[in-house]
PDB file of N, CA and C in Angstrom:
ATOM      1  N   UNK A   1      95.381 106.307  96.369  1.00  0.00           N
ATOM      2  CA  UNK A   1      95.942 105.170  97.072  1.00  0.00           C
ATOM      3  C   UNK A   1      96.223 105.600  98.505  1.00  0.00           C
ATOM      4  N   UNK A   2      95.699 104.815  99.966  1.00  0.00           N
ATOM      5  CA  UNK A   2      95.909 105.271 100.627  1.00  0.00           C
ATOM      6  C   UNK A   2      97.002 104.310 101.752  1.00  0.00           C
ATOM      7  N   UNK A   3      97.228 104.820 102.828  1.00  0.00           N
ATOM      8  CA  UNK A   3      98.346 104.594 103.266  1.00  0.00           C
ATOM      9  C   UNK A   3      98.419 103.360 103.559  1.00  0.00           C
ATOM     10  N   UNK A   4      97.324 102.697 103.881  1.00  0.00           N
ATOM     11  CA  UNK A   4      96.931 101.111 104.351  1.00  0.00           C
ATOM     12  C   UNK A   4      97.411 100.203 102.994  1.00  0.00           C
ATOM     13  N   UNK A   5      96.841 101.018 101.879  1.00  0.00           N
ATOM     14  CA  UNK A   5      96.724 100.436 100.681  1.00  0.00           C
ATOM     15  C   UNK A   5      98.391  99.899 100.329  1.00  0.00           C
ATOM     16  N   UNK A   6      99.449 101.096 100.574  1.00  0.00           N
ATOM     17  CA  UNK A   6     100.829 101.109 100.161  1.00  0.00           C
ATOM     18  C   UNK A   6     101.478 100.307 101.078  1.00  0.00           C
ATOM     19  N   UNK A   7     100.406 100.162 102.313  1.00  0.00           N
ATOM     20  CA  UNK A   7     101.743  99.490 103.492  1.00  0.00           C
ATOM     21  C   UNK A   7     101.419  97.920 103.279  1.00  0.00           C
ATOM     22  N   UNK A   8     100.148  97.770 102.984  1.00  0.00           N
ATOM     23  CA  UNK A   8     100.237  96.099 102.299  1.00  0.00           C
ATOM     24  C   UNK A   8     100.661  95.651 100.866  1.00  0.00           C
ATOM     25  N   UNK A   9     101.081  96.602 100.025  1.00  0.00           N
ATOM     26  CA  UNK A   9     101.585  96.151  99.116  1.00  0.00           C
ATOM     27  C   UNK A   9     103.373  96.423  99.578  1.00  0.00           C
ATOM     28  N   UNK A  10     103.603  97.184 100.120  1.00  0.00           N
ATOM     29  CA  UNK A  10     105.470  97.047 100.442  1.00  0.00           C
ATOM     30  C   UNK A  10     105.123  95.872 101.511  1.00  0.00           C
ATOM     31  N   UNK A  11     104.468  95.106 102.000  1.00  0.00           N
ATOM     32  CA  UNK A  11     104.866  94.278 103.183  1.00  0.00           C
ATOM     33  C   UNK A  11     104.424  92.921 102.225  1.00  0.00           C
ATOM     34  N   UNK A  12     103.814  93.247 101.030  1.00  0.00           N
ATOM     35  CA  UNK A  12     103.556  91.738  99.689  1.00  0.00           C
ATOM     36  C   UNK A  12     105.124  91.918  99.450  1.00  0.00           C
ATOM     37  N   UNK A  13     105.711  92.961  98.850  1.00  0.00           N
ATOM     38  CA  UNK A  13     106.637  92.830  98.473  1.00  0.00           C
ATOM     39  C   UNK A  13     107.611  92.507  98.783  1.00  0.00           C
ATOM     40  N   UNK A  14     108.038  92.837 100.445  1.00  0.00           N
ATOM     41  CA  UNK A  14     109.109  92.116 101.320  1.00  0.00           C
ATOM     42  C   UNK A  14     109.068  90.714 100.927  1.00  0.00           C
ATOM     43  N   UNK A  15     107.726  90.289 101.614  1.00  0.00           N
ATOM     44  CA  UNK A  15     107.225  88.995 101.686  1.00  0.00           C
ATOM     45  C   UNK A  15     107.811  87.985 100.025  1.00  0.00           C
ATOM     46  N   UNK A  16     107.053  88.202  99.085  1.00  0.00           N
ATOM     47  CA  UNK A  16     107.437  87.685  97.973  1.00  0.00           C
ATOM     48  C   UNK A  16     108.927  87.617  97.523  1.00  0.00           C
ATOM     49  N   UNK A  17     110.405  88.885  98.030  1.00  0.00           N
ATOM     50  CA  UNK A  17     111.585  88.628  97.999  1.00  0.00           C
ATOM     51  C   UNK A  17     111.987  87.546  98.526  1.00  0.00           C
ATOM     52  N   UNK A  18     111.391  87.991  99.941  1.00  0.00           N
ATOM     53  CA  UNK A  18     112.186  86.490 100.896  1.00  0.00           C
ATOM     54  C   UNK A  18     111.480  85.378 100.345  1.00  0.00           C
ATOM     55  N   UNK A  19     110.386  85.292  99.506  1.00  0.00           N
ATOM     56  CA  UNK A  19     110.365  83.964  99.133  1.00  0.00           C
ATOM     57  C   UNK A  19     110.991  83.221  97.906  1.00  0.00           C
ATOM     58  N   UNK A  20     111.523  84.397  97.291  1.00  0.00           N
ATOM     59  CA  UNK A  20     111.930  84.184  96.162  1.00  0.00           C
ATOM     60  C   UNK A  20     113.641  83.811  96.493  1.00  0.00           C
ATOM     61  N   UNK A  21     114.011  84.165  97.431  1.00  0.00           N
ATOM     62  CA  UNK A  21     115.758  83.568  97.996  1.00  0.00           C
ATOM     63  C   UNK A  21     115.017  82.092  99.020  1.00  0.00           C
ATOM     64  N   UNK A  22     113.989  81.801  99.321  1.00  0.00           N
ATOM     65  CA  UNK A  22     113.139  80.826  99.854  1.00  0.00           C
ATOM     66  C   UNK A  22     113.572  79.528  99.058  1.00  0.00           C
ATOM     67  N   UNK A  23     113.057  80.382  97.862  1.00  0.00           N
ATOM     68  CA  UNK A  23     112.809  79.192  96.181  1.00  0.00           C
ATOM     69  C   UNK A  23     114.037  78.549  95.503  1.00  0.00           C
ATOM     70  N   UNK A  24     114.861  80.067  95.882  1.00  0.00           N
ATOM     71  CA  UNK A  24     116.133  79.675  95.303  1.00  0.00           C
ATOM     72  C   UNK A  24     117.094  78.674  95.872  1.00  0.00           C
ATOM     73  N   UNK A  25     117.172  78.715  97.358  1.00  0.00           N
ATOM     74  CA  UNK A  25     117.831  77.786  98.406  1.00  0.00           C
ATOM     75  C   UNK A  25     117.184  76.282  98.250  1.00  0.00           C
ATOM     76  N   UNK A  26     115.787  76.462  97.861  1.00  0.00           N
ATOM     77  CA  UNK A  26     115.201  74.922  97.657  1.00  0.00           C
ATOM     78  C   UNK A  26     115.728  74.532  96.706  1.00  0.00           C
ATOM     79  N   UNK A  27     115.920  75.141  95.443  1.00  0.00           N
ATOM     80  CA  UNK A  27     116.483  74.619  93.956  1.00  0.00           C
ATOM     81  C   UNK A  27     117.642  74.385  94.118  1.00  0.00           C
ATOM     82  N   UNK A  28     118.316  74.914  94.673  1.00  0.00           N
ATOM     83  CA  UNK A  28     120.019  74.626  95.151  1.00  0.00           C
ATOM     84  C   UNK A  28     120.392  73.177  96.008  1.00  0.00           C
ATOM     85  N   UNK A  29     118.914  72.982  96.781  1.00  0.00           N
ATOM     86  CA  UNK A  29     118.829  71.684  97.493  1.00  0.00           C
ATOM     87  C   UNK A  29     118.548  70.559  97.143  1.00  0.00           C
ATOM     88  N   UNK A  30     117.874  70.619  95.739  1.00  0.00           N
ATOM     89  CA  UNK A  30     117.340  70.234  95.055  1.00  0.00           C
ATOM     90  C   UNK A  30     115.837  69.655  95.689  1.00  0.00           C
ATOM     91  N   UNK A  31     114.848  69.949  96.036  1.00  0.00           N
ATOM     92  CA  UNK A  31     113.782  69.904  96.370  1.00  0.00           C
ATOM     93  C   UNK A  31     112.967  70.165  95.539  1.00  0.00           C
ATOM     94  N   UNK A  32     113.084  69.630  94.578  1.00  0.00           N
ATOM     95  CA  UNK A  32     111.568  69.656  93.306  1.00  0.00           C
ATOM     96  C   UNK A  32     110.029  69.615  93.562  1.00  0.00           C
ATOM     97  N   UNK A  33     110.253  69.023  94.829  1.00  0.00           N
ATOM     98  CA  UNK A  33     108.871  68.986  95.229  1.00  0.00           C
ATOM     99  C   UNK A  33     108.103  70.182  95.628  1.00  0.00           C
ATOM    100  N   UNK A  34     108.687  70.838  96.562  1.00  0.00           N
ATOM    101  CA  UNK A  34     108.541  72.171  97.264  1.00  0.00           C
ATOM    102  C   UNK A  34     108.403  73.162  95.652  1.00  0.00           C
ATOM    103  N   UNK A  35     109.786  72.995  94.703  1.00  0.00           N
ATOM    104  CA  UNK A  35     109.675  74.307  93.976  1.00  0.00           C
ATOM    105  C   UNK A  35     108.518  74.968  93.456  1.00  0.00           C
ATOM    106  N   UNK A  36     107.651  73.787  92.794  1.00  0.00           N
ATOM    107  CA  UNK A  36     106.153  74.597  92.374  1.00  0.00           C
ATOM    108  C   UNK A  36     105.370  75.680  93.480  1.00  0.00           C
ATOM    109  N   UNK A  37     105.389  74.682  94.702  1.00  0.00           N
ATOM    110  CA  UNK A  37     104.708  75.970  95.624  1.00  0.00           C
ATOM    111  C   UNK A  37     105.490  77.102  96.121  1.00  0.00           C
ATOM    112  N   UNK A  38     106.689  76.986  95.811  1.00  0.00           N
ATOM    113  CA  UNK A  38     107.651  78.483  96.405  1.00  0.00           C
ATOM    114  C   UNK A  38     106.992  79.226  95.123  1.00  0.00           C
ATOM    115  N   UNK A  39     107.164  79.033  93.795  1.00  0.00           N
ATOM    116  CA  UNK A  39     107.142  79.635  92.858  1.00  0.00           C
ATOM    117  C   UNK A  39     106.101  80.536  92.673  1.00  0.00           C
ATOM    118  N   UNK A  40     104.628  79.262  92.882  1.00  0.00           N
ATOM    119  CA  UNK A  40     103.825  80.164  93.378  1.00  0.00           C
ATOM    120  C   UNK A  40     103.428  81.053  94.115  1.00  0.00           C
ATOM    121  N   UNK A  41     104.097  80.436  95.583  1.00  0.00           N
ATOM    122  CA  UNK A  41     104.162  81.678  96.509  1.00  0.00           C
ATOM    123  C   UNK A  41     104.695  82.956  95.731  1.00  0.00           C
ATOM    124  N   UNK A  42     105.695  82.979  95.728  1.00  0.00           N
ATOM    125  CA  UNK A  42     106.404  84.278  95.268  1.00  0.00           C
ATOM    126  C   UNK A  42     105.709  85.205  94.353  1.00  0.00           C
ATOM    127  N   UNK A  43     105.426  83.986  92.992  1.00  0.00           N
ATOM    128  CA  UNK A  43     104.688  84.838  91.758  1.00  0.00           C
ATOM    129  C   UNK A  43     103.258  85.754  92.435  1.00  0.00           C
ATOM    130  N   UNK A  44     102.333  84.964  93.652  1.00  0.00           N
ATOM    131  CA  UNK A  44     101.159  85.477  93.764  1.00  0.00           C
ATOM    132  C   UNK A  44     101.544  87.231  95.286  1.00  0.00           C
ATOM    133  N   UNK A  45     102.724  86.702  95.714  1.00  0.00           N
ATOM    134  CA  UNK A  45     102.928  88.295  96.737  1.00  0.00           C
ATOM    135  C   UNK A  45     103.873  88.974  96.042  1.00  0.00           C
ATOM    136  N   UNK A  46     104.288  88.538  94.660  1.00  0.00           N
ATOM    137  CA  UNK A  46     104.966  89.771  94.109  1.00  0.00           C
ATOM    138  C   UNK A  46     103.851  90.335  93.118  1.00  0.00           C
ATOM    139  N   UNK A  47     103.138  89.852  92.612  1.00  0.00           N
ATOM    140  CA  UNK A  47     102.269  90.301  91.517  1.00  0.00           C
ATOM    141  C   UNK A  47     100.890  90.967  92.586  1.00  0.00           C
ATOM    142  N   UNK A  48     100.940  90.671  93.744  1.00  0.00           N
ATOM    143  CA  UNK A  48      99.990  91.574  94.486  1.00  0.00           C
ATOM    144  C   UNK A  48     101.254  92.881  94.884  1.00  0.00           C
ATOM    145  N   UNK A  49     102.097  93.405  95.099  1.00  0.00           N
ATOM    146  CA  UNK A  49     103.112  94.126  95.475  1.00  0.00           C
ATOM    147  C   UNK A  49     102.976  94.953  94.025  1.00  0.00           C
ATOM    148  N   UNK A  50     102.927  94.328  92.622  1.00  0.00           N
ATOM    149  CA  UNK A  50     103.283  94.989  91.971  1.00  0.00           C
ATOM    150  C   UNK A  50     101.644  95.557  90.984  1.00  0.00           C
ATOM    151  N   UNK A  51     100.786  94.904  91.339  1.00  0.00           N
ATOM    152  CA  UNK A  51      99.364  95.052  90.934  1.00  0.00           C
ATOM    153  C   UNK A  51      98.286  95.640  91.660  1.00  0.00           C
ATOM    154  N   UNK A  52      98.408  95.671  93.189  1.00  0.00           N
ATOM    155  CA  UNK A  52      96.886  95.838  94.060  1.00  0.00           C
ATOM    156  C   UNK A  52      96.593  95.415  93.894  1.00  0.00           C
ATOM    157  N   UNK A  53      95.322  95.144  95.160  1.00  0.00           N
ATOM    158  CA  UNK A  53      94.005  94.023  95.481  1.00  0.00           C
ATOM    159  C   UNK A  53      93.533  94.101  94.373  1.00  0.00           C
ATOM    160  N   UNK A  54      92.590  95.526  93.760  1.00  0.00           N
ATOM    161  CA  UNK A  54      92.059  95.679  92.753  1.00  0.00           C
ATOM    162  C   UNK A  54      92.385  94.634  91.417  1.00  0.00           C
ATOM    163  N   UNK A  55      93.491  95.098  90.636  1.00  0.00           N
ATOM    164  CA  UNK A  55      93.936  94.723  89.152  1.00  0.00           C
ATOM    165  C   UNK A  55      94.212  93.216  89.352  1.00  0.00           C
ATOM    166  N   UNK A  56      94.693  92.805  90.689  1.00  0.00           N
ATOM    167  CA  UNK A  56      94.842  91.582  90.840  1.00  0.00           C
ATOM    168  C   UNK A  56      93.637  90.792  90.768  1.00  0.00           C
ATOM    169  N   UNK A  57      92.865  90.975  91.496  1.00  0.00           N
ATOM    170  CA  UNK A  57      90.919  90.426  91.531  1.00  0.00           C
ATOM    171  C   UNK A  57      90.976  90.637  90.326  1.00  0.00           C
ATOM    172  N   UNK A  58      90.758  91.679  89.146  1.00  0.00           N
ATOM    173  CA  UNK A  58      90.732  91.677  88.112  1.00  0.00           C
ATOM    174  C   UNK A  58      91.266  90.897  86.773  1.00  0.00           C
ATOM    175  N   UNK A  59      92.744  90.691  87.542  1.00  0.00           N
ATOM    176  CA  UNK A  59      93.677  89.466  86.801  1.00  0.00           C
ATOM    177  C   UNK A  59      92.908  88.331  87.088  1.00  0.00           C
ATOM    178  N   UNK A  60      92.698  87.934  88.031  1.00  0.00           N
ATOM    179  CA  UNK A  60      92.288  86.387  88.839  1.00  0.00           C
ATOM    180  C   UNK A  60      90.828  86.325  87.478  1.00  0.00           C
ATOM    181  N   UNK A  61      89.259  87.026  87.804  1.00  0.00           N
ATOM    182  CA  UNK A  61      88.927  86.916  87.246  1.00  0.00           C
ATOM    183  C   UNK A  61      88.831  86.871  85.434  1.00  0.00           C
ATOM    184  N   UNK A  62      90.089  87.310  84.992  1.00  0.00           N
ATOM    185  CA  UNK A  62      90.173  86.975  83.325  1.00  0.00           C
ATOM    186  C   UNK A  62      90.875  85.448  83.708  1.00  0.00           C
ATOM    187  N   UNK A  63      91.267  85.145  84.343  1.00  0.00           N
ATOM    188  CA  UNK A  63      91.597  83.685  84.103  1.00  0.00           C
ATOM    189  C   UNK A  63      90.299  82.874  84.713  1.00  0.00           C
ATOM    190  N   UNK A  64      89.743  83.409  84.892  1.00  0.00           N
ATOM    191  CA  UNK A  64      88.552  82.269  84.989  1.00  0.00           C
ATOM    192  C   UNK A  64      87.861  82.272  86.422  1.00  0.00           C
ATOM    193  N   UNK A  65      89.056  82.841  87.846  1.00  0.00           N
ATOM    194  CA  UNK A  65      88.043  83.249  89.134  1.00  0.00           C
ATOM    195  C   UNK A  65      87.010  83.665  89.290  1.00  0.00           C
ATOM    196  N   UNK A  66      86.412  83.391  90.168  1.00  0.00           N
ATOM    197  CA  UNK A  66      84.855  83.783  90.574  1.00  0.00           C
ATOM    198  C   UNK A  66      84.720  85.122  91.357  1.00  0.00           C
ATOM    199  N   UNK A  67      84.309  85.884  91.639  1.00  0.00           N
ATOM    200  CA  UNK A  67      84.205  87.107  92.390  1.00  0.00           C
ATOM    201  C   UNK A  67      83.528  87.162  94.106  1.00  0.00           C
ATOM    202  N   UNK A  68      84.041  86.584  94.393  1.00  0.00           N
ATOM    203  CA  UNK A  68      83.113  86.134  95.908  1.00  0.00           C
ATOM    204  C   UNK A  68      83.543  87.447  97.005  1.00  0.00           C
ATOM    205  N   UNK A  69      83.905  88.858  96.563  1.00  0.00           N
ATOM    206  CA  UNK A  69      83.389  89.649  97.539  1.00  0.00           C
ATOM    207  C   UNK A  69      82.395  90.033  97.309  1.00  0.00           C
ATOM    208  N   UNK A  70      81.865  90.582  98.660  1.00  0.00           N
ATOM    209  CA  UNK A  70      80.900  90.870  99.194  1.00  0.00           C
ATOM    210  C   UNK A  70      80.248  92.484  98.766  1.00  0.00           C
ATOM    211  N   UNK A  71      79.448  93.398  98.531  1.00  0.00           N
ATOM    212  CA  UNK A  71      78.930  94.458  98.808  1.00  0.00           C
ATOM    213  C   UNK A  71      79.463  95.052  99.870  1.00  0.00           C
ATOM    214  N   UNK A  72      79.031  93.954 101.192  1.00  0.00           N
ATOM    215  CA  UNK A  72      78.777  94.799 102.271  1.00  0.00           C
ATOM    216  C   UNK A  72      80.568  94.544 103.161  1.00  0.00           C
ATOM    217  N   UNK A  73      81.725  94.473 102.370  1.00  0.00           N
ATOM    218  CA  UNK A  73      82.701  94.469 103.162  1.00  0.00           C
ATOM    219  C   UNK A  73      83.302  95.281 104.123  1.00  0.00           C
ATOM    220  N   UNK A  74      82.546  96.483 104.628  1.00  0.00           N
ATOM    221  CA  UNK A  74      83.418  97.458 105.158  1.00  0.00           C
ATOM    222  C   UNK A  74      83.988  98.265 105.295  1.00  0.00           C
ATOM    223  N   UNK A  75      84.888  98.789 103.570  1.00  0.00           N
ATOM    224  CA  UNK A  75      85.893  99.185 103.499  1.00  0.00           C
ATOM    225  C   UNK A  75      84.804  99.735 101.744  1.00  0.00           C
ATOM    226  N   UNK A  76      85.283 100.756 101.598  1.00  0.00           N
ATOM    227  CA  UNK A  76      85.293 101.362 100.615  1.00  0.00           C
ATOM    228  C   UNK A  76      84.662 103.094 100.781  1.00  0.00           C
ATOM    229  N   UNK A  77      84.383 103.659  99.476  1.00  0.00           N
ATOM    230  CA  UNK A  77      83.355 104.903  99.627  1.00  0.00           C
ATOM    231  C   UNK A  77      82.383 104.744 100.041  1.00  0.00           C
ATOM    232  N   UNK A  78      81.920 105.730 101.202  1.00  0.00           N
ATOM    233  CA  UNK A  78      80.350 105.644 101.517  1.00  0.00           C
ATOM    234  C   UNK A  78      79.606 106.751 101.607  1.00  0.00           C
ATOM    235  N   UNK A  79      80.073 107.955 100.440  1.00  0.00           N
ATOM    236  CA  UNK A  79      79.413 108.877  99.990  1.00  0.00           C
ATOM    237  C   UNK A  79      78.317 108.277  99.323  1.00  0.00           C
ATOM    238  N   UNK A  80      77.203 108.658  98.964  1.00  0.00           N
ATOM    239  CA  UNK A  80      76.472 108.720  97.960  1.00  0.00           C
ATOM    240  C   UNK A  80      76.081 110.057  97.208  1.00  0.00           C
TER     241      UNK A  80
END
């Protein structure tokens, strides 16, 4: 795991707290409307915080996502 890798999952994880006191202030307001998408927000940058890109793409696809990266993204090993 490298350092890029850890600094976007602690900056999912910030992210997904504050949304989760986000969610909570809406429910307190009673804003039912909003709550589904805080919820989601939160559930999808805490479960990247607590999963990686990887296992997460991996989660996404057992529920049924499609795989639309690329080969040629950039970023990976380029030993052969």
């Amino acid at each position: 795991m490298g350092m890029n890798s850890t600094f976007f999952r602690l900056m999912a994880g910030l992210i997904g707290v504050l949304g989760l006191f986000v969610t909570i202030m809406m429910a307190r307001e009673g804003l039912k409307a909003d709550l589904l998408l805080g919820v989601l927000f939160v559930l999808f940058f805490l479960l990247y915080a607590v999963l990686g890109e990887y296992k997460l793409r991996w989660l996404l696809m057992l529920l049924g996502a499609k795989n639309l990266s690329s080969k040629r993204s950039g970023r990976g090993n380029f030993r052969q």
